[in-house]
C-alpha atoms as a PDB file:
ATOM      1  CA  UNK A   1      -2.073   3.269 -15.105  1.00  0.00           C
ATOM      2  CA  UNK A   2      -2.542   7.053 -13.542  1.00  0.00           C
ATOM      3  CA  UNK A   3      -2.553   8.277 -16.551  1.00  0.00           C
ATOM      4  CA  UNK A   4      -5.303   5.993 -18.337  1.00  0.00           C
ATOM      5  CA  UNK A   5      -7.236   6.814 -14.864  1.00  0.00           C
ATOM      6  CA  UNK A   6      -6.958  10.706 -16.276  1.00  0.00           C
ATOM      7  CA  UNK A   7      -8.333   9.778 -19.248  1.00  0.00           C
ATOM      8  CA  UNK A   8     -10.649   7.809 -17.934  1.00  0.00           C
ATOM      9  CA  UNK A   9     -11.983  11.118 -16.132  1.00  0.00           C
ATOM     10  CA  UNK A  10     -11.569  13.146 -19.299  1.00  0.00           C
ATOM     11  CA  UNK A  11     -13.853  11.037 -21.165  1.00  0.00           C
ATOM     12  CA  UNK A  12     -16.810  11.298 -18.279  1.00  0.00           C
ATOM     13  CA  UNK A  13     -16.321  15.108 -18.521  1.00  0.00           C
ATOM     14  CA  UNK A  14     -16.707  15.201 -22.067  1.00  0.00           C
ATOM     15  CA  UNK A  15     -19.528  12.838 -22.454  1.00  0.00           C
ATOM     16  CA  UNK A  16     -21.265  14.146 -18.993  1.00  0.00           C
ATOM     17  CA  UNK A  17     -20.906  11.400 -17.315  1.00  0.00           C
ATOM     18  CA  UNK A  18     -24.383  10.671 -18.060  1.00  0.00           C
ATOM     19  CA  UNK A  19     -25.877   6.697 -18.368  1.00  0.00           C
ATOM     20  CA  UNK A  20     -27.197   7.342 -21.472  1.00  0.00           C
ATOM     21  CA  UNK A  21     -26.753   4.572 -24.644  1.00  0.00           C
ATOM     22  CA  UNK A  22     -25.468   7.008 -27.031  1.00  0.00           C
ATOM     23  CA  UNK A  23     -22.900   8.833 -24.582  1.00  0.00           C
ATOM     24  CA  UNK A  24     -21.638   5.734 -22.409  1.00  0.00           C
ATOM     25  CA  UNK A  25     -21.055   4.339 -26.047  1.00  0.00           C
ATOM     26  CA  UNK A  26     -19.031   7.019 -27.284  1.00  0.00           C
ATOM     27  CA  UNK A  27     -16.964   6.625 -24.097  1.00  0.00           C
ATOM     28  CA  UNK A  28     -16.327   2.818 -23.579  1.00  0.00           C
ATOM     29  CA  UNK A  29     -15.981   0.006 -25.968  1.00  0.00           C
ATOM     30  CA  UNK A  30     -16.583  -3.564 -24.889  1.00  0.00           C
ATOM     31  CA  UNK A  31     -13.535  -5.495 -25.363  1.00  0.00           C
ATOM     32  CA  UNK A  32     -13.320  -8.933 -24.028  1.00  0.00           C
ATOM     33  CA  UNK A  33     -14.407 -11.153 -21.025  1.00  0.00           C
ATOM     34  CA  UNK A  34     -11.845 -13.061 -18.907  1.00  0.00           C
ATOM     35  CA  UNK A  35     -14.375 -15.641 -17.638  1.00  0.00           C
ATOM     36  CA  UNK A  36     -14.094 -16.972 -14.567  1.00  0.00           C
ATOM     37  CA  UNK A  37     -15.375 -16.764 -11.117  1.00  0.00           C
ATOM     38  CA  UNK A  38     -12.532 -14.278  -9.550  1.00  0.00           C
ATOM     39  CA  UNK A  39     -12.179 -12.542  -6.166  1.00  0.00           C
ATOM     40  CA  UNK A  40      -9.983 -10.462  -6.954  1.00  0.00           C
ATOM     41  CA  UNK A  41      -7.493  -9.186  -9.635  1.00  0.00           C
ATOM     42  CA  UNK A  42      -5.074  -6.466 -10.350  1.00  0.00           C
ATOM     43  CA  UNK A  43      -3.549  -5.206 -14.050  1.00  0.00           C
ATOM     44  CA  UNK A  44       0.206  -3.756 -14.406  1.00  0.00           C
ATOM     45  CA  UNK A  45       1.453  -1.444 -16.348  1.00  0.00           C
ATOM     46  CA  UNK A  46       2.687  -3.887 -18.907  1.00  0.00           C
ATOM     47  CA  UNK A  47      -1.263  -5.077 -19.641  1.00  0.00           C
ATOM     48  CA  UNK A  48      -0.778  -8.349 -17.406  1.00  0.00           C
ATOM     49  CA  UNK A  49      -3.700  -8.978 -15.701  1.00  0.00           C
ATOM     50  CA  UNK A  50      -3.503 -11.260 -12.420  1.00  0.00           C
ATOM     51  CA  UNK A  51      -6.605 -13.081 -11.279  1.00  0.00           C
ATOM     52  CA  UNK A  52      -7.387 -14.764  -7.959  1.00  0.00           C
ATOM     53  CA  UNK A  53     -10.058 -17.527  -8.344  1.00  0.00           C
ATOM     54  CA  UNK A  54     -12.676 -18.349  -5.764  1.00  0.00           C
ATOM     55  CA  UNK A  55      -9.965 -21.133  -5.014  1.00  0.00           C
ATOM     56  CA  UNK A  56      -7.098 -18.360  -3.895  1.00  0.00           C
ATOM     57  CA  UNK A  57      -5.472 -19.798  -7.238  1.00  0.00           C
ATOM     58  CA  UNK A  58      -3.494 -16.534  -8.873  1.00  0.00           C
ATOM     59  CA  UNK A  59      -2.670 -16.847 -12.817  1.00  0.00           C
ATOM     60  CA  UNK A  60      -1.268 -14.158 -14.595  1.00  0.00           C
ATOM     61  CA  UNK A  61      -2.521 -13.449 -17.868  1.00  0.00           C
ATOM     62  CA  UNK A  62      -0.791 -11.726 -20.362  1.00  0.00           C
ATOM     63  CA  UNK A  63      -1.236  -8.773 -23.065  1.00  0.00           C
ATOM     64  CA  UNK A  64      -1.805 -11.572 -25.598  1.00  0.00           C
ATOM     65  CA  UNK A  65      -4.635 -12.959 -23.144  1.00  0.00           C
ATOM     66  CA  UNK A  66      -2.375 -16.294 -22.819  1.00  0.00           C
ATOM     67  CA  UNK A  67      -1.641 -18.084 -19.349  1.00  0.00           C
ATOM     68  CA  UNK A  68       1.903 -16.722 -18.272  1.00  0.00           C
ATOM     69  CA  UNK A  69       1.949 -18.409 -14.131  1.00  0.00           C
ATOM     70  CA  UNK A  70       0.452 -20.121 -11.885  1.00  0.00           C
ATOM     71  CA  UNK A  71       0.777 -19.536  -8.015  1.00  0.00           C
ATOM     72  CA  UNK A  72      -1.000 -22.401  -6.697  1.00  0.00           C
ATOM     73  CA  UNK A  73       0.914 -22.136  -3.070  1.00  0.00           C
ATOM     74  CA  UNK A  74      -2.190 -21.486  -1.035  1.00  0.00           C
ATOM     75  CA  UNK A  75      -2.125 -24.186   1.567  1.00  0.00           C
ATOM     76  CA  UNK A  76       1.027 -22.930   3.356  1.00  0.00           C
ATOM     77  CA  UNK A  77       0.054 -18.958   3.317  1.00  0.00           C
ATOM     78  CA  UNK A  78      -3.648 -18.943   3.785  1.00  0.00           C
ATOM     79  CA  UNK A  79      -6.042 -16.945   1.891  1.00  0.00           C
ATOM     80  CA  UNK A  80      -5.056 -14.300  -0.182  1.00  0.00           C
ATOM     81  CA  UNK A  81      -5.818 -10.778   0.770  1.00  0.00           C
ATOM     82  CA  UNK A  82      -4.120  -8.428  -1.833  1.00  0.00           C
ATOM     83  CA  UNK A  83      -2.110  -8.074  -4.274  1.00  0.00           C
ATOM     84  CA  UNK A  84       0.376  -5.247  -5.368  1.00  0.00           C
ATOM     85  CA  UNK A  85       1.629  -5.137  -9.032  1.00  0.00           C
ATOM     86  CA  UNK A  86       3.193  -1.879  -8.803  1.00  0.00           C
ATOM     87  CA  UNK A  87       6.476  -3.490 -10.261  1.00  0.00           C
ATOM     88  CA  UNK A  88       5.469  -6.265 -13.043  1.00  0.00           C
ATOM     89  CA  UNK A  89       8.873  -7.806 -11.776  1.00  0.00           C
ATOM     90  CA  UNK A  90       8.663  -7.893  -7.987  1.00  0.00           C
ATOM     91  CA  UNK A  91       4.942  -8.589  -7.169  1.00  0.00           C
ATOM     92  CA  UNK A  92       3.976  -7.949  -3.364  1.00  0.00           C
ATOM     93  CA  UNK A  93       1.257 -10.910  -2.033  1.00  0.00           C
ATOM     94  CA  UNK A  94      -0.813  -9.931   1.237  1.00  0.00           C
ATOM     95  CA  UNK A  95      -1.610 -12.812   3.629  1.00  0.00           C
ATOM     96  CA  UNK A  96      -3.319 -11.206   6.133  1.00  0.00           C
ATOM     97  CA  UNK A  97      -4.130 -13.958   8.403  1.00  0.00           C
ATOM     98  CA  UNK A  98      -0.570 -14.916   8.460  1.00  0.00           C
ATOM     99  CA  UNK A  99       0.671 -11.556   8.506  1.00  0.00           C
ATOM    100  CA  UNK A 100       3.004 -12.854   6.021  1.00  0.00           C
ATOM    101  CA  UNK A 101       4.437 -10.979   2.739  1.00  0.00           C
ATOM    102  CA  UNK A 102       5.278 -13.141  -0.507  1.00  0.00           C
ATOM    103  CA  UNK A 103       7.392 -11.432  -3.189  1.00  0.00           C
ATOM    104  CA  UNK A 104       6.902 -12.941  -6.707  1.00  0.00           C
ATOM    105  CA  UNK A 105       8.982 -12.679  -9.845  1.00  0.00           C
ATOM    106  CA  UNK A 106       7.115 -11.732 -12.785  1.00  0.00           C
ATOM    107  CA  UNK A 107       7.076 -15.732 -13.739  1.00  0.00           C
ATOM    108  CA  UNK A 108       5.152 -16.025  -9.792  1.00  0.00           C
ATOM    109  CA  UNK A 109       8.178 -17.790  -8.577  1.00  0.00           C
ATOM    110  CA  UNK A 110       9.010 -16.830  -5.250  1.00  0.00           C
ATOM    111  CA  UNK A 111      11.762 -14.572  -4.575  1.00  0.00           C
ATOM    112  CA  UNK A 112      11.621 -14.284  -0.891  1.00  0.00           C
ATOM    113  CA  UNK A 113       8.515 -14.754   2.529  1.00  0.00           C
ATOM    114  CA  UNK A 114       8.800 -11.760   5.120  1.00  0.00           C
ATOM    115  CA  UNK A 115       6.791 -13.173   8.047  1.00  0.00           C
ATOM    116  CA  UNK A 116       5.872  -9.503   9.702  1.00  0.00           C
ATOM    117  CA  UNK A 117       5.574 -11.616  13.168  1.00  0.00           C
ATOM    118  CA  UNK A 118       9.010 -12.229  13.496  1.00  0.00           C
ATOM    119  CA  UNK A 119       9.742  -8.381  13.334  1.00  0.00           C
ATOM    120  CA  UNK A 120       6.378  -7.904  16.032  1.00  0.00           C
ATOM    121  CA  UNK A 121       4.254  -6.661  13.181  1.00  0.00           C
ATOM    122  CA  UNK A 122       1.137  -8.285  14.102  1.00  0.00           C
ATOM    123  CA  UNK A 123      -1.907  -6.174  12.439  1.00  0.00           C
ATOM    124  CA  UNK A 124      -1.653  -5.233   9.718  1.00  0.00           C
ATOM    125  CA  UNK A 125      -4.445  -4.458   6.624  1.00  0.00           C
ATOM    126  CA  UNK A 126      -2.445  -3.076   3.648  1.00  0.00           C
ATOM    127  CA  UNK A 127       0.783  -2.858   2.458  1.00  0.00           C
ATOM    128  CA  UNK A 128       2.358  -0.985  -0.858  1.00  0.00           C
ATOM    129  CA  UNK A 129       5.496  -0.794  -3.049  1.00  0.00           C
ATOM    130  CA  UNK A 130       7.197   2.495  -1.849  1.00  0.00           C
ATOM    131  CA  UNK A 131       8.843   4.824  -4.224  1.00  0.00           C
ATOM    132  CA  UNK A 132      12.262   3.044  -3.954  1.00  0.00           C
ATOM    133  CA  UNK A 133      10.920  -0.510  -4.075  1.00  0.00           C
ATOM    134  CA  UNK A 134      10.666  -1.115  -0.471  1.00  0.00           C
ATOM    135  CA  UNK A 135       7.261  -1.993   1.487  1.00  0.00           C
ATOM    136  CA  UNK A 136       4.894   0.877   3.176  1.00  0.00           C
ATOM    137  CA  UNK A 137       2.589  -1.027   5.991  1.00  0.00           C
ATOM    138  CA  UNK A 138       0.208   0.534   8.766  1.00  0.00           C
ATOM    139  CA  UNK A 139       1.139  -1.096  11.792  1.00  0.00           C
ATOM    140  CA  UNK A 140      -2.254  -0.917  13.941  1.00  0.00           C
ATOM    141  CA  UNK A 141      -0.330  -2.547  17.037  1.00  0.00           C
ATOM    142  CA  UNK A 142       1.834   0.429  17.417  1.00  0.00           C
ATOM    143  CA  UNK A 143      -0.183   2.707  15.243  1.00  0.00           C
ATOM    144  CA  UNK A 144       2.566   3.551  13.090  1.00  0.00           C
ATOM    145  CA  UNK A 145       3.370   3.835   9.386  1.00  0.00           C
ATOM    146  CA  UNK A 146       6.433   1.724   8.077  1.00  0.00           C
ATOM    147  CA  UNK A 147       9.018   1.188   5.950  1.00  0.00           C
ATOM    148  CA  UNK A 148      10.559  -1.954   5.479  1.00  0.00           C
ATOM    149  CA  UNK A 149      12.833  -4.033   3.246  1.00  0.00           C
ATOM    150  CA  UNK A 150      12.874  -7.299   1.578  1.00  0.00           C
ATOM    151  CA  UNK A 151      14.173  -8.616   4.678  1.00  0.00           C
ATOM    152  CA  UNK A 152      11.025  -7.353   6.895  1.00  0.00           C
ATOM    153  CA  UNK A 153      13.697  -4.772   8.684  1.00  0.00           C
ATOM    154  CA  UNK A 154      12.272  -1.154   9.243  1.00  0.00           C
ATOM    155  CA  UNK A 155      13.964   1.417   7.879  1.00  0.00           C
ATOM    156  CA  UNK A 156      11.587   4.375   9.020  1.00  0.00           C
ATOM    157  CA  UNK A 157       8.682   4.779  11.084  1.00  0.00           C
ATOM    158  CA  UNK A 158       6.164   7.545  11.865  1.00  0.00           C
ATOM    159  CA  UNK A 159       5.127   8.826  15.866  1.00  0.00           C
ATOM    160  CA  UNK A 160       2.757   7.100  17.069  1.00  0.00           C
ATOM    161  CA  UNK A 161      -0.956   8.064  15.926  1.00  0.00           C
ATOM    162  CA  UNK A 162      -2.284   7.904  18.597  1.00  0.00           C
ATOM    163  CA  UNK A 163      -0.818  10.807  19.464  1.00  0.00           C
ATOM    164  CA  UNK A 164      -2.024  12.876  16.543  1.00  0.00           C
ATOM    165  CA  UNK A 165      -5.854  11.189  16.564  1.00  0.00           C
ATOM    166  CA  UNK A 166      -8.320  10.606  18.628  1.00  0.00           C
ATOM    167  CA  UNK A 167      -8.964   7.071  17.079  1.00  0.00           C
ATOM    168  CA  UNK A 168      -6.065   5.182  15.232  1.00  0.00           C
ATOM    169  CA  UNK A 169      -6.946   4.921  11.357  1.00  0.00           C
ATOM    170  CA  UNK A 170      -7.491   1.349   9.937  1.00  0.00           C
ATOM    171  CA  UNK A 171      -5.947   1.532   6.306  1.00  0.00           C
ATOM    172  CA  UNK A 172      -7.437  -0.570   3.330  1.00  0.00           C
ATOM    173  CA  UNK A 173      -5.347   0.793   0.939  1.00  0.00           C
ATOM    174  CA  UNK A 174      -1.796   2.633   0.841  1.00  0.00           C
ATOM    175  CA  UNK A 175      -0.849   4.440  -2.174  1.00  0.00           C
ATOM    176  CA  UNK A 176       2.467   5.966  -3.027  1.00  0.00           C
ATOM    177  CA  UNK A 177       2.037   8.552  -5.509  1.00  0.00           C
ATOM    178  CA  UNK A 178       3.584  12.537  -6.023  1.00  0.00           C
ATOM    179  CA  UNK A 179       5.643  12.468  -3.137  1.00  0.00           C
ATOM    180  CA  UNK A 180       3.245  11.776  -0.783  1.00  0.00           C
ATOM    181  CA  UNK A 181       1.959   8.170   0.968  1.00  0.00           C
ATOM    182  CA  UNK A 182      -1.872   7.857   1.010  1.00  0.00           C
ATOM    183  CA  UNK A 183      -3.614   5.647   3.473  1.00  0.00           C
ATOM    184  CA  UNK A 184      -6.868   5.457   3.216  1.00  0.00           C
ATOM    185  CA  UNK A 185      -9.870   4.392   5.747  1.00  0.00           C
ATOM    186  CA  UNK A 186     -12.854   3.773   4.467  1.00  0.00           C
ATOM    187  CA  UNK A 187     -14.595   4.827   7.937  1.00  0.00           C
ATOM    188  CA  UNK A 188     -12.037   7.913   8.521  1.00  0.00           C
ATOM    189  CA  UNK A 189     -10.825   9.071   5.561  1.00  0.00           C
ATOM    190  CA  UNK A 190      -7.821   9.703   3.609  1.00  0.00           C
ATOM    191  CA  UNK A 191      -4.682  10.313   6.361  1.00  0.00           C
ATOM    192  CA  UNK A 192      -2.021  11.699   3.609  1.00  0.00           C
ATOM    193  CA  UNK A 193       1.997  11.498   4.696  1.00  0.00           C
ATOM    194  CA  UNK A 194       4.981  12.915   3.101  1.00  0.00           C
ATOM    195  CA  UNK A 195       7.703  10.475   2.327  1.00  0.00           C
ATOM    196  CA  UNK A 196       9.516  11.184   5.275  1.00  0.00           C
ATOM    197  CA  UNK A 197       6.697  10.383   7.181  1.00  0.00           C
ATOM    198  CA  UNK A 198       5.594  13.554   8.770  1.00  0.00           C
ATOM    199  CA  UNK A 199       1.105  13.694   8.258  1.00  0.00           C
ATOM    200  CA  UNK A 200       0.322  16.503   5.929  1.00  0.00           C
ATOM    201  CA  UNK A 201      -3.344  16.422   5.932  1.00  0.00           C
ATOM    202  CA  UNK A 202      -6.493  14.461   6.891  1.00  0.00           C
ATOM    203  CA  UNK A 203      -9.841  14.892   5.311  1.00  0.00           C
ATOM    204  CA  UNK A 204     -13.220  12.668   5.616  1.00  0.00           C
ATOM    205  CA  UNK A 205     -14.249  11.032   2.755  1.00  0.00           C
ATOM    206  CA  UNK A 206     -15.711   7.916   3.861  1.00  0.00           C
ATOM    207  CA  UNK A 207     -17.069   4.652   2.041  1.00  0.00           C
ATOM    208  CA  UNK A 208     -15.362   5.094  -0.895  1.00  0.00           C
ATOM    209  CA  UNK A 209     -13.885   2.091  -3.181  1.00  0.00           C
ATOM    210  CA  UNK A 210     -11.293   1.818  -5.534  1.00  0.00           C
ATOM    211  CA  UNK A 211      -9.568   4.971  -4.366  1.00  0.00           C
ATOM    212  CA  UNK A 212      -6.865   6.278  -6.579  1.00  0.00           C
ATOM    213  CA  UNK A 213      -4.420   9.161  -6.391  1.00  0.00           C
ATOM    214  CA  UNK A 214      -3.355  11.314  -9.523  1.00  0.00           C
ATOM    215  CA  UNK A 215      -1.325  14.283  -9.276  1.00  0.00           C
ATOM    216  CA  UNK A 216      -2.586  14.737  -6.031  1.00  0.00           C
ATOM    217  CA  UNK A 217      -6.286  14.340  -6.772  1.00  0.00           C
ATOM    218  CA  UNK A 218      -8.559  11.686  -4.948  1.00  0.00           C
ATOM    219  CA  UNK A 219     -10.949   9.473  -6.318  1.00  0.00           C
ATOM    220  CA  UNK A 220     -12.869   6.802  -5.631  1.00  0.00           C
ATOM    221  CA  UNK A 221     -16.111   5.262  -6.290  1.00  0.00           C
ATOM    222  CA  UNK A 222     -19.774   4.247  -4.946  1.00  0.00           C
ATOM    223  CA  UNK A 223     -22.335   1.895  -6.564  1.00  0.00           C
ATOM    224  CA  UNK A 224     -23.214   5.060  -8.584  1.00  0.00           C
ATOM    225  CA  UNK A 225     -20.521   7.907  -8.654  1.00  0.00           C
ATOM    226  CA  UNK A 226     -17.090   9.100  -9.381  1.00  0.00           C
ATOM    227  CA  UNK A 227     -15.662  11.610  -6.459  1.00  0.00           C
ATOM    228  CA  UNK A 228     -12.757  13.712  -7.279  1.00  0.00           C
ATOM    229  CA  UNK A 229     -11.245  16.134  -4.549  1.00  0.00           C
ATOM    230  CA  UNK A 230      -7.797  17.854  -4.589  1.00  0.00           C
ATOM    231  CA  UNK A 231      -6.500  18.326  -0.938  1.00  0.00           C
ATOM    232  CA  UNK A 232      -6.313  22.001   0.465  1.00  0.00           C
ATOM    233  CA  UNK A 233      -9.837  23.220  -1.248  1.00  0.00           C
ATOM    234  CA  UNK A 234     -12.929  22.785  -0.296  1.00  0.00           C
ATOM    235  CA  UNK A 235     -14.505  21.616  -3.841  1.00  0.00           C
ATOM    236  CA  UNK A 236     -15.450  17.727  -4.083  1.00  0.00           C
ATOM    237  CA  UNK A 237     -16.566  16.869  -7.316  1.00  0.00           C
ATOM    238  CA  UNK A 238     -19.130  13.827  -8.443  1.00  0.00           C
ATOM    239  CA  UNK A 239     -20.200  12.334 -11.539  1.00  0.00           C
ATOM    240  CA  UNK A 240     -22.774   9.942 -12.169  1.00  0.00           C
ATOM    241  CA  UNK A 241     -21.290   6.702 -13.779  1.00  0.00           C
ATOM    242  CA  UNK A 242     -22.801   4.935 -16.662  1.00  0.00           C
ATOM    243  CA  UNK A 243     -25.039   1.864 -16.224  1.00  0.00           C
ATOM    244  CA  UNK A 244     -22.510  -1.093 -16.516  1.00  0.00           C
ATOM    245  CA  UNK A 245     -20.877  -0.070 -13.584  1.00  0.00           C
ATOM    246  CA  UNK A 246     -23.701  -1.578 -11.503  1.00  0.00           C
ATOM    247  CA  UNK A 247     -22.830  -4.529  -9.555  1.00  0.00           C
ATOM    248  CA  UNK A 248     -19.263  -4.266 -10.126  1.00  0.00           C
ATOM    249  CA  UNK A 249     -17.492  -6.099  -7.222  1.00  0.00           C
ATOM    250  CA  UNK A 250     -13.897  -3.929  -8.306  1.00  0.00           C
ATOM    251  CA  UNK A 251     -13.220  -1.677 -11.153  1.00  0.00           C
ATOM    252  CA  UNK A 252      -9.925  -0.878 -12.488  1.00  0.00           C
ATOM    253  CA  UNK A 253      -8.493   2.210 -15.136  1.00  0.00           C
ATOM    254  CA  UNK A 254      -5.390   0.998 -16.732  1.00  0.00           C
ATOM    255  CA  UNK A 255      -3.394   1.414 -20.024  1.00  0.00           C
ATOM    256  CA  UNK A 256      -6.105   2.864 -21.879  1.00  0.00           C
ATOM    257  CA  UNK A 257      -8.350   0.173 -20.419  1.00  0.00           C
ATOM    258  CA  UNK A 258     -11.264   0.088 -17.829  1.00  0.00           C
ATOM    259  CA  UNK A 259     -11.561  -3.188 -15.996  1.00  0.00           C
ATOM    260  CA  UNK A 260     -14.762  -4.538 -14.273  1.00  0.00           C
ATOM    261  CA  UNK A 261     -15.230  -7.236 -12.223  1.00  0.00           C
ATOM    262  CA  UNK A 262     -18.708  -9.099 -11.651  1.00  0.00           C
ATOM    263  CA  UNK A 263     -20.642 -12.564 -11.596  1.00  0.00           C
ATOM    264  CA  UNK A 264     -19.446 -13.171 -15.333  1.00  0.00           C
ATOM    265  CA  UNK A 265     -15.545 -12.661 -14.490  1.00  0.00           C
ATOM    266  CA  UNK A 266     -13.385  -9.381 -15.336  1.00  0.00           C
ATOM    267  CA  UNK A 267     -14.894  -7.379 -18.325  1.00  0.00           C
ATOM    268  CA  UNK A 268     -12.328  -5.394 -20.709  1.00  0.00           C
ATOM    269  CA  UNK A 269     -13.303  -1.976 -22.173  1.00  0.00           C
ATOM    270  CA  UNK A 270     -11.441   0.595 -24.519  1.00  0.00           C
ATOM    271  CA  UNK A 271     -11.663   3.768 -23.436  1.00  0.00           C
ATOM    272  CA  UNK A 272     -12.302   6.286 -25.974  1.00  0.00           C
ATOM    273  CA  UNK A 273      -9.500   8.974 -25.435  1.00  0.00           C
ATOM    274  CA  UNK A 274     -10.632  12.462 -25.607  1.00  0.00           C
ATOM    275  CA  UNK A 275     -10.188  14.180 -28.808  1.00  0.00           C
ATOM    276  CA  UNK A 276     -10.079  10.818 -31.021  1.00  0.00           C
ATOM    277  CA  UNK A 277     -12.465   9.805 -32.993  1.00  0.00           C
END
């Protein structure tokens, strides 16, 4: 996916970026509509895409565009808050009002409930696949990031932040990429950890959606632009995104693919790669 979301960029810097017919065509090519009226949804790196219906129903569909599961267990969890597809075979569902973790096979079986209460884990917004398959959370009770297995044990924690800020970050999104764990707070910023836990940097890019990290580089979007910034300059990048972006409720780069999803249900283009023709 990281690399499709490079390409992705490559193409706006080629075509400018510009929402113009002629050079948002030469970029994307509209592909096919999953119809439906959808939440949410996420894509692996194996082309499944997993949609969660206006009913907290999830269904998998895959590369083919056939059904391939149906996770219908909503009234015991709650409602859905996120999903991570990090690994196609050990999928991570959020509920956040039950502060309870389901991990799915790649059939949406399940393969085992961690109920974060029972380890006094109480408030929690997102959680991640770490680099060797166990969880990343932000613990806002104890204002700590953690580590924990498929048993909800932690294996490592960070210091309190409390003691390195003067208000306690509220993560939306945690992203484990190039060695280093990414939370991200849509009114404080990016907060960016080694591995071992120890806070490398902080910088202030608020409202952003959709963030990514790629070798290092943030991005994320508004209604209107791409931002790029690599930590430890002071250059912040935009570009102005073509027309069809408008409205999108969540966008998504992956496997040569760009992902929208609106009113109609998620929208599939090609990206045009640069160089081909």
């Amino acid at each position: 996916m990281r690399r499709t979301f490079i390409w992705l960029l490559t193409a706006f810097f080629v075509a400018g970026a510009l929402p113009c017919t002629a050079q948002t065509d030469s970029v994307f090519r509209y592909s096919s509509l999953i119809p439906g009226d959808f939440t949410y949804f996420n894509v692996d790196n194996l082309d499944n895409v997993y949609l969660v219906n206006s009913n907290n129903q999830l269904k998998k569909i895959n590369n083919n565009g056939d059904s391939a599961g149906v996770f219908n267990d909503v009234r015991k969890y709650g409602k859905l808050y996120s999903i991570d597809v990090t690994n196609p075979l050990k999928l991570l569902l959020y509920y956040r009002n039950f502060s309870t973790i389901v991990v799915l096979d790649r059939f949406l079986n399940i393969r085992n409930v961690i109920n974060l209460r029972r380890q006094n884990i109480f408030n929690v917004k997102a959680i991640a696949t770490s680099y060797d398959n166990n969880i990343w959370l932000f613990d806002e009770g104890d204002a700590k990031l953690k580590k924990i297995d498929d048993n909800g044990e932690v294996l490592t924690e960070t210091v309190d932040c409390r003691l390195l800020f003067d208000t306690v970050p509220s993560p939306e999104q945690i992203i484990d990429q190039d060695g280093f764990v990414n939370l991200y707070d849509p009114e404080k910023g990016f907060f960016i950890f080694d591995i071992y836990g120890s806070l490398k940097s902080k910088t202030a890019f608020l409202h952003w959606k959709n963030v990514e990290v790629i070798n290092k580089n943030l991005y994320g979007f508004s209604d209107s632009l791409l931002y790029q910034y690599l930590p430890g300059t002071l250059q912040t990048k935009e570009y102005t995104l073509p027309s069809f972006f408008n409205n999108a409720i969540q966008v998504k780069a992956a496997n040569n693919k760009l992902y929208l999803l609106n009113d109609k249900g998620v929208q599939q283009f090609l990206i045009k790669q640069a160089g081909s023709k």
